[in-house]
Each structure stands twice: as structure tokens, then as C-alpha cells.
Protein backbone atom coordinates (compact mmCIF):
# COMPACT_ATOMS: atom_id res chain seq x y z
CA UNK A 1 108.42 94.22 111.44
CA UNK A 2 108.47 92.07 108.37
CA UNK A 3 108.66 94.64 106.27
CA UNK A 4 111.40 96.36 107.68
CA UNK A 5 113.39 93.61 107.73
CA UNK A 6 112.60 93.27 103.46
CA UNK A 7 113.92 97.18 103.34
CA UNK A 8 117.32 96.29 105.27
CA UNK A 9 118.43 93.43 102.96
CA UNK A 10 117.37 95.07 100.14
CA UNK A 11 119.59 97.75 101.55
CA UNK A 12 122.45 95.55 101.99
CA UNK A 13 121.56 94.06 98.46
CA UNK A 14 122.05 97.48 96.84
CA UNK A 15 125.15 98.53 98.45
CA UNK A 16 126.97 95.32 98.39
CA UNK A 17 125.27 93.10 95.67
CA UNK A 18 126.26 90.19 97.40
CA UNK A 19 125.40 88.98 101.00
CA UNK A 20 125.57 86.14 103.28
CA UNK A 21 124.42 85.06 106.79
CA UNK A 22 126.81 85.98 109.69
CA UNK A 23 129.16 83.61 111.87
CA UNK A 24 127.24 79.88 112.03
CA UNK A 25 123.73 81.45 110.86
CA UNK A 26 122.84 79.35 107.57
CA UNK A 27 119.87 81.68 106.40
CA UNK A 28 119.92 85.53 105.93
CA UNK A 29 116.99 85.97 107.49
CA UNK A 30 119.33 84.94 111.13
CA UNK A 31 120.98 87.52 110.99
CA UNK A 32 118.18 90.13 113.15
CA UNK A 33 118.73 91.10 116.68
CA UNK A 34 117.14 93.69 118.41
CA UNK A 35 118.99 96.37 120.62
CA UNK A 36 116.36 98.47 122.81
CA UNK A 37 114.54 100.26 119.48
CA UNK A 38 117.15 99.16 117.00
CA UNK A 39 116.38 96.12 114.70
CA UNK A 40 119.79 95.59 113.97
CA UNK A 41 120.78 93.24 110.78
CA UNK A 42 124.21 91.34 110.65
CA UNK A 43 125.44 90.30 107.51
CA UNK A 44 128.81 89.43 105.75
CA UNK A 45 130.25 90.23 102.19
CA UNK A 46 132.02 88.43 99.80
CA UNK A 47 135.46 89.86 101.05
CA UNK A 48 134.31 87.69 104.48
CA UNK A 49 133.82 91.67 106.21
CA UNK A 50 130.51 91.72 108.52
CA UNK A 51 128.62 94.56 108.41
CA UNK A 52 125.96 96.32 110.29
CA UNK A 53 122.47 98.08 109.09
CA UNK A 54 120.16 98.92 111.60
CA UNK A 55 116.57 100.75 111.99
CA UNK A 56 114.55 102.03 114.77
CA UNK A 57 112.13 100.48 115.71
């Protein structure tokens, strides 16, 4: 699961360049939940939009 959770931010790194942890999470890495067979990954950008990337599982 590790590793897919390396492909998603680097996914998020590509697309927006810049990313931060969600709501009151302090580390990136906070920012997994899991949804039935989704890992889903929460993140915000520098404009202070979250976003959503998400991989089954």
C-alpha cells in the first residue's frame, strides 16, 4: 500500500507542483482514507482548493 500511496503524491506533485496536508492534518502523508476499495488521498493547493486522487485498491 506504501507504494501506492508514493504514486498518488507524486501524482498530485506533477499536476499541481505544490501540495499541502488537508484541514488540521500537519503531514502529507494524513491525508489517506480508505472508501470500500478506494485509497483515497486529500490534499490542498496553494490557491487553499482541496482536491481528491484516488486508486483502487
Amino acid at each position: 500500500m506504501n507504494q501506492v500511496k508514493e504514486e498518488l503524491i507524486e501524482s498530485a506533485l506533477s499536476q499541481f507542483n505544490r501540495i499541502f496536508p488537508c484541514g488540521n492534518k500537519v503531514r502529507i502523508e494524513e491525508g489517506f482514507t480508505i472508501e470500500g476499495r478506494q485509497l483515497l488521498f486529500w490534499f490542498n493547493t496553494e490557491d487553499n482548493s482541496t482536491h481528491l486522487l484516488s486508486r483502487e485498491i
